[in-house]
PDB file of N, CA and C in Angstrom:
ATOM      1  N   UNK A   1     -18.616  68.150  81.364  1.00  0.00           N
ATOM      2  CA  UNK A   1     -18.217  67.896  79.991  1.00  0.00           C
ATOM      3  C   UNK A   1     -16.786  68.360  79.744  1.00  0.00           C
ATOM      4  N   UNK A   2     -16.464  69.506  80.225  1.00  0.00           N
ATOM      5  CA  UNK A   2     -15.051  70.177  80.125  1.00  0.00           C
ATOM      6  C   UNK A   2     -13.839  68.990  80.877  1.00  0.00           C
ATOM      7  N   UNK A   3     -14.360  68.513  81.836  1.00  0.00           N
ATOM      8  CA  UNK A   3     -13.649  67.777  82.482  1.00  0.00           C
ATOM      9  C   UNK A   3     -13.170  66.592  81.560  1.00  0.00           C
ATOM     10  N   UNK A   4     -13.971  65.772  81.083  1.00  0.00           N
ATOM     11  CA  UNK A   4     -13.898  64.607  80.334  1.00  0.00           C
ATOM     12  C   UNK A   4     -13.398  65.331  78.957  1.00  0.00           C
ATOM     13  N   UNK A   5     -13.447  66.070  78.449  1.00  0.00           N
ATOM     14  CA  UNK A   5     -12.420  66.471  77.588  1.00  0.00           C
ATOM     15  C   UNK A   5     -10.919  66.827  77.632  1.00  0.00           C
ATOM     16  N   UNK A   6     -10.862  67.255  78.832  1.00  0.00           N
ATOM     17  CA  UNK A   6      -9.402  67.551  79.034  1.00  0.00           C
ATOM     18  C   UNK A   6      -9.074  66.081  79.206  1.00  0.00           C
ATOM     19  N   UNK A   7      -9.324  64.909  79.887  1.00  0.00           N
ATOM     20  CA  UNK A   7      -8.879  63.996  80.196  1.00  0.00           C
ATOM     21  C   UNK A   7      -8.814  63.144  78.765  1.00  0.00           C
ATOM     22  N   UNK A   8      -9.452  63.341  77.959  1.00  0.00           N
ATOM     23  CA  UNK A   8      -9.370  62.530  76.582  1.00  0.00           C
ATOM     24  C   UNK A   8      -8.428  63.727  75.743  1.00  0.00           C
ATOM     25  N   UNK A   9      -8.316  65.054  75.599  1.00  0.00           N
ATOM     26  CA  UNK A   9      -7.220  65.376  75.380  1.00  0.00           C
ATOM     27  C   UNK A   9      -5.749  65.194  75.551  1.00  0.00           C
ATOM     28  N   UNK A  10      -5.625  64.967  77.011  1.00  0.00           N
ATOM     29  CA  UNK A  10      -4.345  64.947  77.688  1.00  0.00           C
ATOM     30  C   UNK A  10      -3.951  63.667  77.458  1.00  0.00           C
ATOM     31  N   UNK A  11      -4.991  62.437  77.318  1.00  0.00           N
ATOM     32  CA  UNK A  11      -4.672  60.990  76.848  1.00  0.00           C
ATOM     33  C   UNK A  11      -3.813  61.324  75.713  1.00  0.00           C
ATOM     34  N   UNK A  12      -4.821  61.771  75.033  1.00  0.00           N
ATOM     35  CA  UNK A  12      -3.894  61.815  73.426  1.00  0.00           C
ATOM     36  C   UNK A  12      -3.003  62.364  73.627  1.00  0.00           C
ATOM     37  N   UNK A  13      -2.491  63.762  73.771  1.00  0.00           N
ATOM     38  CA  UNK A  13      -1.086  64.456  73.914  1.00  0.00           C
ATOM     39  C   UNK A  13      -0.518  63.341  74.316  1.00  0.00           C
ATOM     40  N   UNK A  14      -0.792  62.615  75.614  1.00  0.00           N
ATOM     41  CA  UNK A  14       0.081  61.325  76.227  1.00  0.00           C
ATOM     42  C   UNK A  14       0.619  60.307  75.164  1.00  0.00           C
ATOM     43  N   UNK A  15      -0.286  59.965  74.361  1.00  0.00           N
ATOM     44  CA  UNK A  15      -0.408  59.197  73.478  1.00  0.00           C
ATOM     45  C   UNK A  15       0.987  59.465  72.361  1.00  0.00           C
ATOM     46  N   UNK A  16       0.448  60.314  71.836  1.00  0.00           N
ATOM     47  CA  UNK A  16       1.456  61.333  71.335  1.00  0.00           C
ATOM     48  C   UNK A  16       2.953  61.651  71.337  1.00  0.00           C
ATOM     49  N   UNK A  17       2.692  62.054  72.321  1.00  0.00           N
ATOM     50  CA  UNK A  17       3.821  62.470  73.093  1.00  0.00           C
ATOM     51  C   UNK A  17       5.134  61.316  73.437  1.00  0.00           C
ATOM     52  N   UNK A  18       4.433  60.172  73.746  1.00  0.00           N
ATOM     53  CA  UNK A  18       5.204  58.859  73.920  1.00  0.00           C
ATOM     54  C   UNK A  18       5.395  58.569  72.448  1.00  0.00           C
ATOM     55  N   UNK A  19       4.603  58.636  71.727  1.00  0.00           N
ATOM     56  CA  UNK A  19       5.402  57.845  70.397  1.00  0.00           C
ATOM     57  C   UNK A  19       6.405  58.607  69.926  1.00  0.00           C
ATOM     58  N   UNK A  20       6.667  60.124  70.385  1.00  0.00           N
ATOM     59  CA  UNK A  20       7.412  61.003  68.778  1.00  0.00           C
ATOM     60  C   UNK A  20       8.999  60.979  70.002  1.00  0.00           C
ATOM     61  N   UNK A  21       8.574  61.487  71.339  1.00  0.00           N
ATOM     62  CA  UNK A  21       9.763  61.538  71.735  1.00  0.00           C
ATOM     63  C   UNK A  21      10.954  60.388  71.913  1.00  0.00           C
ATOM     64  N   UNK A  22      11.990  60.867  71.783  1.00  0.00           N
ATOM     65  CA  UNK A  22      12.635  59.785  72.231  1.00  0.00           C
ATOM     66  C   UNK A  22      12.992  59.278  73.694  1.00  0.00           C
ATOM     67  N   UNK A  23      12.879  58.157  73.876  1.00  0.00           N
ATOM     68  CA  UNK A  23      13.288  57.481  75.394  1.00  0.00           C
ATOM     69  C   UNK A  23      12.450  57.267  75.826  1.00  0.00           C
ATOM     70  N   UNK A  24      10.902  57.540  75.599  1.00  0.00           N
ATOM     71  CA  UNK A  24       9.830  57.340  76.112  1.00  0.00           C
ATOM     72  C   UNK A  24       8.769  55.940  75.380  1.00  0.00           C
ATOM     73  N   UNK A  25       8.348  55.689  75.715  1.00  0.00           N
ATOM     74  CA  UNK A  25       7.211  54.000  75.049  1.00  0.00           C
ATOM     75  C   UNK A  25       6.019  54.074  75.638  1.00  0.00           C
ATOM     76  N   UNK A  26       4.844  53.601  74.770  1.00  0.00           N
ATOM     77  CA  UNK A  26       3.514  53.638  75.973  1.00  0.00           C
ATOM     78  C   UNK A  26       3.333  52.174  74.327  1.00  0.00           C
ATOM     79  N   UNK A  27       2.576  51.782  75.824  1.00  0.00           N
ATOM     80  CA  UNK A  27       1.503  50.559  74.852  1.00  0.00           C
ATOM     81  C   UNK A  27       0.639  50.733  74.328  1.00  0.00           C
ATOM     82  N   UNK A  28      -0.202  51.396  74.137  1.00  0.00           N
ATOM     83  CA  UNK A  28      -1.550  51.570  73.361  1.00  0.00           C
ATOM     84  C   UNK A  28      -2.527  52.753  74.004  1.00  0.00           C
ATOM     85  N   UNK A  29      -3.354  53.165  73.464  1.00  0.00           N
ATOM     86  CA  UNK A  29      -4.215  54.710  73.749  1.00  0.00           C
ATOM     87  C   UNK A  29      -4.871  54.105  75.051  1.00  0.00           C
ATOM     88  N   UNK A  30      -5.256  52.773  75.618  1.00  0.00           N
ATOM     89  CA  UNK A  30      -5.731  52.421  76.947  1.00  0.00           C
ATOM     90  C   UNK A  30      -4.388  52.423  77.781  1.00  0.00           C
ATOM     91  N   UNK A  31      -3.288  52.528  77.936  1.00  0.00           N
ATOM     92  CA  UNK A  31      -2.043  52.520  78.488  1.00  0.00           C
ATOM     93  C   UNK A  31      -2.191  54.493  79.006  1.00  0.00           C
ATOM     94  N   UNK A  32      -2.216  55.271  77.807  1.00  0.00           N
ATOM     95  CA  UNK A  32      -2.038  56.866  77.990  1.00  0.00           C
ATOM     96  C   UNK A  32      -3.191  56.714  79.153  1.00  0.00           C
ATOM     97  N   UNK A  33      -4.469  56.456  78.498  1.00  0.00           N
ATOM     98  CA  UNK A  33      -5.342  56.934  79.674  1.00  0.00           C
ATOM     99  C   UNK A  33      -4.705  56.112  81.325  1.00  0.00           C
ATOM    100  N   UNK A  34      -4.441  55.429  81.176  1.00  0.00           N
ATOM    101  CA  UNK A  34      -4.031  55.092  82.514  1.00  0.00           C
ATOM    102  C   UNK A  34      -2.983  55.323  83.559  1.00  0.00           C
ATOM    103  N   UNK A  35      -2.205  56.045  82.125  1.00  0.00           N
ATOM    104  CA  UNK A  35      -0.980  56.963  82.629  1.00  0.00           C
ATOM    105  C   UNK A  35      -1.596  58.155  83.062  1.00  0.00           C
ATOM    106  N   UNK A  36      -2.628  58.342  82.458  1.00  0.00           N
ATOM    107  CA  UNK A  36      -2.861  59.848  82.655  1.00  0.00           C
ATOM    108  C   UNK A  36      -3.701  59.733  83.886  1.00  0.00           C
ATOM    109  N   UNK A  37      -4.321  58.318  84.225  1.00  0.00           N
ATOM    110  CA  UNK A  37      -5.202  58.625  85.883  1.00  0.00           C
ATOM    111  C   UNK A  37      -4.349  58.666  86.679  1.00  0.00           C
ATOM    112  N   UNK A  38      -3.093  57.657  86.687  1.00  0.00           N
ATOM    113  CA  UNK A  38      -1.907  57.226  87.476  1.00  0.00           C
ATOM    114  C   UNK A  38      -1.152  58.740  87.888  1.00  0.00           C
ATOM    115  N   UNK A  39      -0.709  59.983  86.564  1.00  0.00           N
ATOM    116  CA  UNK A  39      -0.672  61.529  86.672  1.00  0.00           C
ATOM    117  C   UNK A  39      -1.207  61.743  87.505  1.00  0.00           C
ATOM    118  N   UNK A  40      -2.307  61.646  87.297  1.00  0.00           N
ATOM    119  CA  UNK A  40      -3.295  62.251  88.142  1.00  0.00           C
ATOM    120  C   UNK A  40      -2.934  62.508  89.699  1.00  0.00           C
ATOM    121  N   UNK A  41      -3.163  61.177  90.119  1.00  0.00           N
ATOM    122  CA  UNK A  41      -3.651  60.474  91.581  1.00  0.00           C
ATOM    123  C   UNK A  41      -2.046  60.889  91.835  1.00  0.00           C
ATOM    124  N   UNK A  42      -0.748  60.911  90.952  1.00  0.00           N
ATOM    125  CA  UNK A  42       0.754  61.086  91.931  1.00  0.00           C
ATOM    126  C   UNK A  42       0.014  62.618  92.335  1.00  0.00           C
ATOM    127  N   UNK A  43       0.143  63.323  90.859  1.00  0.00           N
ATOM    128  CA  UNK A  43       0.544  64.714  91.309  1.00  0.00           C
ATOM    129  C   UNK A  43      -0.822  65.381  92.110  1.00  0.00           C
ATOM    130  N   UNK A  44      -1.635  64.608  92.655  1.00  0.00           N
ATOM    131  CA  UNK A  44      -2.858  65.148  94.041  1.00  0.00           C
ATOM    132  C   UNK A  44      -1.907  64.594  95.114  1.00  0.00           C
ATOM    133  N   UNK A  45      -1.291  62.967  95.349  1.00  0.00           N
ATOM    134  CA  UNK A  45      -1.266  62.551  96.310  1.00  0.00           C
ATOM    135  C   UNK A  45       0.085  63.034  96.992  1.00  0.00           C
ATOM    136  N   UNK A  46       1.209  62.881  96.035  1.00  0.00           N
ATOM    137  CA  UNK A  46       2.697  62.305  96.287  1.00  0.00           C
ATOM    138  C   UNK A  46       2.726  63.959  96.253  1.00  0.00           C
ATOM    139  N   UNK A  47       2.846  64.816  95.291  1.00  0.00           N
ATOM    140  CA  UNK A  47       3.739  65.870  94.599  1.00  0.00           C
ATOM    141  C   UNK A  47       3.684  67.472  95.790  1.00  0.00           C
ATOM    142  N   UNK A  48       2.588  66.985  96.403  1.00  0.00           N
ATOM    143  CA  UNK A  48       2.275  68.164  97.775  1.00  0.00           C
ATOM    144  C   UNK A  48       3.591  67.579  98.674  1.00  0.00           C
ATOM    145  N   UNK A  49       3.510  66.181  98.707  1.00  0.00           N
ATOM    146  CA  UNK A  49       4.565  65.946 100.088  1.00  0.00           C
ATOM    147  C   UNK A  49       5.814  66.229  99.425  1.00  0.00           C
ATOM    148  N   UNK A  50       6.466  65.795  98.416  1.00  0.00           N
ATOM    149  CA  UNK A  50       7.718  66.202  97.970  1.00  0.00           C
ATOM    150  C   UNK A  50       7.947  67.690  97.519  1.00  0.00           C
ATOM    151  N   UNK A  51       6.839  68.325  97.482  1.00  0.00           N
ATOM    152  CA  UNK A  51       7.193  70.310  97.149  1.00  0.00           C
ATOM    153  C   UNK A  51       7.176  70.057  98.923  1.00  0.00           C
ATOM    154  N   UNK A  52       7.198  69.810  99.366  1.00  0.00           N
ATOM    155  CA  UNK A  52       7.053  70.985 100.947  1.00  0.00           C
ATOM    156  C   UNK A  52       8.637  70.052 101.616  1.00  0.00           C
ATOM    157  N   UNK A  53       8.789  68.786 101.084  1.00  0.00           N
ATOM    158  CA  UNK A  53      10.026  68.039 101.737  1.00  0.00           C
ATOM    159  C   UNK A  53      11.282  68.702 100.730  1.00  0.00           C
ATOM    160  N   UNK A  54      11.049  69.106  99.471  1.00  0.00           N
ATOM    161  CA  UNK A  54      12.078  69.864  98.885  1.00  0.00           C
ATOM    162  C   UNK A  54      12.354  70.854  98.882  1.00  0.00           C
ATOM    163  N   UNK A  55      11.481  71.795  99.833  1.00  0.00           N
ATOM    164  CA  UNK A  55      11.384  73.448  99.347  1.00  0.00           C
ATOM    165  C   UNK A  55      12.526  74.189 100.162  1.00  0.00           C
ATOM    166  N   UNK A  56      13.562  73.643 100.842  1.00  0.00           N
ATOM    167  CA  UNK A  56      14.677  74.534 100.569  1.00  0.00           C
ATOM    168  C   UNK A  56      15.621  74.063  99.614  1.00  0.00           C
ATOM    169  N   UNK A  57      15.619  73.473  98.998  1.00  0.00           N
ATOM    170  CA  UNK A  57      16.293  73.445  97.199  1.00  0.00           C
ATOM    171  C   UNK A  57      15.424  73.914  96.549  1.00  0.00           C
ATOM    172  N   UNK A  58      14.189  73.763  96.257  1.00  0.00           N
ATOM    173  CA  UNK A  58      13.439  74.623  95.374  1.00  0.00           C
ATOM    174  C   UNK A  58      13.770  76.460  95.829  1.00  0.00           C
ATOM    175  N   UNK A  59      13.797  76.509  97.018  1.00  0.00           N
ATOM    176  CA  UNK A  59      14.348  78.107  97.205  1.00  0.00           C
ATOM    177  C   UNK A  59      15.950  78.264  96.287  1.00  0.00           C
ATOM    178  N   UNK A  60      16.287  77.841  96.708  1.00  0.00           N
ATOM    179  CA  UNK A  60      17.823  77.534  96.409  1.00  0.00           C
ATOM    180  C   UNK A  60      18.126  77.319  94.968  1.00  0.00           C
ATOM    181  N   UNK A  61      17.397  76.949  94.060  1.00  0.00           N
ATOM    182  CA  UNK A  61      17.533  76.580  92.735  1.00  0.00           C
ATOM    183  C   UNK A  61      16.597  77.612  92.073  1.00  0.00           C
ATOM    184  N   UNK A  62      15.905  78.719  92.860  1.00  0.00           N
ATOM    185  CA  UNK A  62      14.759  79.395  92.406  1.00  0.00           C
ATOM    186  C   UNK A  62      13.834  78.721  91.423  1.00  0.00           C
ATOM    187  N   UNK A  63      13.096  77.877  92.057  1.00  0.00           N
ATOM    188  CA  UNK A  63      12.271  76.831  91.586  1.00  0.00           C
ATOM    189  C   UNK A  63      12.527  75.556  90.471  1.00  0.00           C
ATOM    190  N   UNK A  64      13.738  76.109  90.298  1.00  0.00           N
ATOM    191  CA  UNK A  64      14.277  74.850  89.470  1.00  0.00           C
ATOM    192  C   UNK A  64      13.866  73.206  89.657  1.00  0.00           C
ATOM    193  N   UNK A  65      14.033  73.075  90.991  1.00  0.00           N
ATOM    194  CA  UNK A  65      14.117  72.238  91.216  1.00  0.00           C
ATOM    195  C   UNK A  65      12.463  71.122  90.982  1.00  0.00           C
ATOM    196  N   UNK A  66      11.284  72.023  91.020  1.00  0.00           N
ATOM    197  CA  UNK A  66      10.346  71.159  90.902  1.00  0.00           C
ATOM    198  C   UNK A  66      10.183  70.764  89.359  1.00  0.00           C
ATOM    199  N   UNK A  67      11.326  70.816  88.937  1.00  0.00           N
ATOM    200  CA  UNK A  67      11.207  70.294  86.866  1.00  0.00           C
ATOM    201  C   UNK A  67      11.505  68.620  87.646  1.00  0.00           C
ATOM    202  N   UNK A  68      13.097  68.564  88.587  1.00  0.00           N
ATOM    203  CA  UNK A  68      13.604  67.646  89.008  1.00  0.00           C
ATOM    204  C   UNK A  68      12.162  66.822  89.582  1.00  0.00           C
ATOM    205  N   UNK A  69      10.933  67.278  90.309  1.00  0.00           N
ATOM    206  CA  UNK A  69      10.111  66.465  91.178  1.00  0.00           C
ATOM    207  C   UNK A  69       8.854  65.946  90.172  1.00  0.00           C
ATOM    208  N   UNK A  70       8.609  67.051  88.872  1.00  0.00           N
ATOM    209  CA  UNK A  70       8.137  66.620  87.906  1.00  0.00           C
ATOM    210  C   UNK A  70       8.537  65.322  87.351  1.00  0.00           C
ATOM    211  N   UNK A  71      10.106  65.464  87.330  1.00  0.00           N
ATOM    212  CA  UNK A  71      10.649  64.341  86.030  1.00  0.00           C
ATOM    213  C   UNK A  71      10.374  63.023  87.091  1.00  0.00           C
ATOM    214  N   UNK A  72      10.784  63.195  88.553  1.00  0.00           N
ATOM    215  CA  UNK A  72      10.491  62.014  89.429  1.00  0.00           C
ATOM    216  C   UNK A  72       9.006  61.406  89.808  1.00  0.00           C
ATOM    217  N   UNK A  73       7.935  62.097  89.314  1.00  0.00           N
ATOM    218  CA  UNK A  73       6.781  61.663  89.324  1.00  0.00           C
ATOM    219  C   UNK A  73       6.398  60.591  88.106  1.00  0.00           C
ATOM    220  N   UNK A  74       6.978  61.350  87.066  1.00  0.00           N
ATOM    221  CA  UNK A  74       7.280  60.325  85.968  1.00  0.00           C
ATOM    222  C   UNK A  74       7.519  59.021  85.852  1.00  0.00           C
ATOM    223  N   UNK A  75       8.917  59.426  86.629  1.00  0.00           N
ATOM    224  CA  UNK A  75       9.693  57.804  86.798  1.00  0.00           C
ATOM    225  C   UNK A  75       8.546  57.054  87.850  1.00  0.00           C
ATOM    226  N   UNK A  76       8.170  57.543  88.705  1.00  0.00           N
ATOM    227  CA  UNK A  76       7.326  56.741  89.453  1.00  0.00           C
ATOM    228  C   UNK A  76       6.128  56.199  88.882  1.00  0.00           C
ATOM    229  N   UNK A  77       5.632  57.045  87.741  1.00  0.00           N
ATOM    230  CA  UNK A  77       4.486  56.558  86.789  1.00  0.00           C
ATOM    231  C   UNK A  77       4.961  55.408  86.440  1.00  0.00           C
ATOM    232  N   UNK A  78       6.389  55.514  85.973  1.00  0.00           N
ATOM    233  CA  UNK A  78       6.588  54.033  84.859  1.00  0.00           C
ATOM    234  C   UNK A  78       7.345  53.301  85.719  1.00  0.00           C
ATOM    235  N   UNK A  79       7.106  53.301  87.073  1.00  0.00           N
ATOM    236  CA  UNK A  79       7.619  51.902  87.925  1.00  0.00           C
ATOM    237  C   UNK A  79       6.068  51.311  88.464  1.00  0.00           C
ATOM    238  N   UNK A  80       5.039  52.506  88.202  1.00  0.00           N
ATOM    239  CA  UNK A  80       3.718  51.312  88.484  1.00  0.00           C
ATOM    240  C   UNK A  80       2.681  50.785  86.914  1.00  0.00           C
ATOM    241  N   UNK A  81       3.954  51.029  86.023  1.00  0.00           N
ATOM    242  CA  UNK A  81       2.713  50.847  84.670  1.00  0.00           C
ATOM    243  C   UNK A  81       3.832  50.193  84.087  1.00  0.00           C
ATOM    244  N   UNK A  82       3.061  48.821  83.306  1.00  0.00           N
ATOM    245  CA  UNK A  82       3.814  48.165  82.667  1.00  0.00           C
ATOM    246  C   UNK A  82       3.400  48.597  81.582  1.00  0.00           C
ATOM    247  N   UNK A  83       2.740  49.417  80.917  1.00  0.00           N
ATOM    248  CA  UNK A  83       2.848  49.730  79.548  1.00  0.00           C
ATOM    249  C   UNK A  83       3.082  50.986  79.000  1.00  0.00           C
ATOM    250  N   UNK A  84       3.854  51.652  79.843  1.00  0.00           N
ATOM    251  CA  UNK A  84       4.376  52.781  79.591  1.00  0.00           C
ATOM    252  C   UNK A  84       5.925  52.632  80.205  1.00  0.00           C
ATOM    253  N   UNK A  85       6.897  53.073  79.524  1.00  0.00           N
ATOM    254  CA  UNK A  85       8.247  53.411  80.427  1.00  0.00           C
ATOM    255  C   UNK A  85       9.314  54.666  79.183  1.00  0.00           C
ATOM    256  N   UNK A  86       9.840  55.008  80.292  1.00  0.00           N
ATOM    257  CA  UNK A  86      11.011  56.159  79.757  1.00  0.00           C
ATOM    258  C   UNK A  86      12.424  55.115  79.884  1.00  0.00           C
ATOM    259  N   UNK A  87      12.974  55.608  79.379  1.00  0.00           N
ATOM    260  CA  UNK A  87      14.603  55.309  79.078  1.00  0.00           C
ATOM    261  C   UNK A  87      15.689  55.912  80.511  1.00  0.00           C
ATOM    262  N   UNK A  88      15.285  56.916  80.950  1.00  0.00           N
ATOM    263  CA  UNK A  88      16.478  57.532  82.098  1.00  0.00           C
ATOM    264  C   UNK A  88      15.251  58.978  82.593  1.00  0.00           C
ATOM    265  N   UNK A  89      15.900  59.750  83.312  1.00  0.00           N
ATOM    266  CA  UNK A  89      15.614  60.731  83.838  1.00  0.00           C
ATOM    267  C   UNK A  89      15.836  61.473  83.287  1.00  0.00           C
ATOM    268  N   UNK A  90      16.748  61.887  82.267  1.00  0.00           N
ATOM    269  CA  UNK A  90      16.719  63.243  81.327  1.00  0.00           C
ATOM    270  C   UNK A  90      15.224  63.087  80.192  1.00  0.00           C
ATOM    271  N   UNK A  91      14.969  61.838  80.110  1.00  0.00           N
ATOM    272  CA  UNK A  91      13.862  61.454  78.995  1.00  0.00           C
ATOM    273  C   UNK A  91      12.432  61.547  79.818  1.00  0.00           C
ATOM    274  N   UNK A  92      12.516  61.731  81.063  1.00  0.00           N
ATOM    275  CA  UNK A  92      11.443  61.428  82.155  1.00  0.00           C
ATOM    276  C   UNK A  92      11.478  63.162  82.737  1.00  0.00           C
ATOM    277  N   UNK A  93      12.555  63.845  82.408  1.00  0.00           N
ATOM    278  CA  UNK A  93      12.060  65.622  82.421  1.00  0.00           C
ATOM    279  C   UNK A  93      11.518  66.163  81.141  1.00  0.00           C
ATOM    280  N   UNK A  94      12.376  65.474  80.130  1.00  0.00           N
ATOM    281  CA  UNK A  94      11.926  66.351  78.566  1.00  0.00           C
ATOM    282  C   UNK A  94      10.301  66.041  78.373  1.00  0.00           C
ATOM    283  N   UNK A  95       9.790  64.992  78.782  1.00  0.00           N
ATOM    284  CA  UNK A  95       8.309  64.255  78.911  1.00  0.00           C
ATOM    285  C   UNK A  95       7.487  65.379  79.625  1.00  0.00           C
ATOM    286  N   UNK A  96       7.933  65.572  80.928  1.00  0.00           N
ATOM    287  CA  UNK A  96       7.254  66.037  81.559  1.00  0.00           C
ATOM    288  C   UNK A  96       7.244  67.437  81.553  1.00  0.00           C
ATOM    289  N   UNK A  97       8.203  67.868  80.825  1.00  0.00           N
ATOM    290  CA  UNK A  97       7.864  69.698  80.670  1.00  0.00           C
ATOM    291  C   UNK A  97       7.201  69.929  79.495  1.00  0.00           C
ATOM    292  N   UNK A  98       7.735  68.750  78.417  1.00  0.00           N
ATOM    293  CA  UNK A  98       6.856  69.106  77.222  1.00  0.00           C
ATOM    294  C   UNK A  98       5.404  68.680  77.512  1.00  0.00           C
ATOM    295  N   UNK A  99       4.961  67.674  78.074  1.00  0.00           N
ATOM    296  CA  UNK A  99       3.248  66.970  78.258  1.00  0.00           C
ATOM    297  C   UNK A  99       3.154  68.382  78.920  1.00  0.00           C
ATOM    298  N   UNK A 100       3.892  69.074  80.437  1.00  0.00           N
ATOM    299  CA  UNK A 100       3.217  70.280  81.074  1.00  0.00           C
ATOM    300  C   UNK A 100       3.006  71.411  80.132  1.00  0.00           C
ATOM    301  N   UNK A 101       3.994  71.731  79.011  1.00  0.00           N
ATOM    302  CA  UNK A 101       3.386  73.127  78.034  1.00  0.00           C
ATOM    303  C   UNK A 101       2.092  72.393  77.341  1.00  0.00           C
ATOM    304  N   UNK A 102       2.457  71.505  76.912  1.00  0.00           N
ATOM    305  CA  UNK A 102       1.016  71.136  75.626  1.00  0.00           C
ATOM    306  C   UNK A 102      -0.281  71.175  76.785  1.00  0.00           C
ATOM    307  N   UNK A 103      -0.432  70.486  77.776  1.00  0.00           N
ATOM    308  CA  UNK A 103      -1.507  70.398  78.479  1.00  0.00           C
ATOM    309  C   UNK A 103      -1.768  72.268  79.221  1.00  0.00           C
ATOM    310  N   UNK A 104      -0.609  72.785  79.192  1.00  0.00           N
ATOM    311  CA  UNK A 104      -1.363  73.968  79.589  1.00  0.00           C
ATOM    312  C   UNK A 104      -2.096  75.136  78.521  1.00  0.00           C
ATOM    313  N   UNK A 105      -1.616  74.759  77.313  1.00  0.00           N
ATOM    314  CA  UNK A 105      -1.745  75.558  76.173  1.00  0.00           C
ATOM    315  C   UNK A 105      -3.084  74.695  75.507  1.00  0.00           C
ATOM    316  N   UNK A 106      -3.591  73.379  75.944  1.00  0.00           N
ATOM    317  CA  UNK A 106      -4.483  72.900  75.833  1.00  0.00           C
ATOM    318  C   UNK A 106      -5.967  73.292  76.865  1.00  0.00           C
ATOM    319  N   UNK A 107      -5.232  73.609  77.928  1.00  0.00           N
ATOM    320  CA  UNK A 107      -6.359  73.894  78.868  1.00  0.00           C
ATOM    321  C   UNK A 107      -6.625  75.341  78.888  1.00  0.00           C
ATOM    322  N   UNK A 108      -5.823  76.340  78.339  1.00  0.00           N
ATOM    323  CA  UNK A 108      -5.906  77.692  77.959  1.00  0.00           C
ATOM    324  C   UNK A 108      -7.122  78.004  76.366  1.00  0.00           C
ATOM    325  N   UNK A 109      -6.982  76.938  75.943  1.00  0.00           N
ATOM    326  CA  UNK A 109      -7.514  76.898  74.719  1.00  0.00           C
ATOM    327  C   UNK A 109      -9.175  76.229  75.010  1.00  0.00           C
ATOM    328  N   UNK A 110      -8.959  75.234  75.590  1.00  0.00           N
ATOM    329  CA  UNK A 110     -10.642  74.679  76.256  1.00  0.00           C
ATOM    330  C   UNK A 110     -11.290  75.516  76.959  1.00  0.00           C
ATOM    331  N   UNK A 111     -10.715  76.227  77.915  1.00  0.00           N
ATOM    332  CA  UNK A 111     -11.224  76.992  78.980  1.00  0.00           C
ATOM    333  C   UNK A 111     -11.669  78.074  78.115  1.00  0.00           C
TER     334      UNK A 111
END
């Protein structure tokens, strides 16, 4: 049950989140959820191989750098979803650090 709530939470924040910010667009609350499986499946599949192929700049930037692999998971969201897209890469980090506080301050709060 906890599970399927966070995932209909995090839709909405998605939801959300795309309409207020700027540079960002989603098509409709079936678009978030699909952004949010598409989330999903990068940051299990893709986001392990790019932390271990980046991690001497992530040393080097003292972790800075995984905001940069965040914002690029993004962009990769909205090169496989036609009903979601960002504007540039500064709009594809501000997305993704703000969706990462709300969803963690969401899952602090469920849990």
């Amino acid at each position: 049950m906890g599970f399927i709530l966070k995932f209909l939470l995090t839709a909405v924040i998605t939801y959300v989140l795309a309409a207020f910010l700027p540079g960002s667009h989603i098509g409709g609350f079936g678009d978030a959820i699909l952004l949010v499986l598409v989330l999903a499946v990068l940051n299990a599949v893709l986001k392990p191989i790019l932390k271990l192929l980046g991690l001497p700049i992530t040393i080097l930037t003292l972790g800075l750098f995984l905001l940069v692999i965040n914002a690029a998971i993004v962009m990769i969201a909205d090169a496989l979803l036609s009903g979601f897209a960002v504007d540039g890469f500064l709009y594809a980090l501000l997305f993704s650090v703000v969706l990462s506080v709300v969803t963690s301050i969401i899952d602090a709060v469920v849990d």
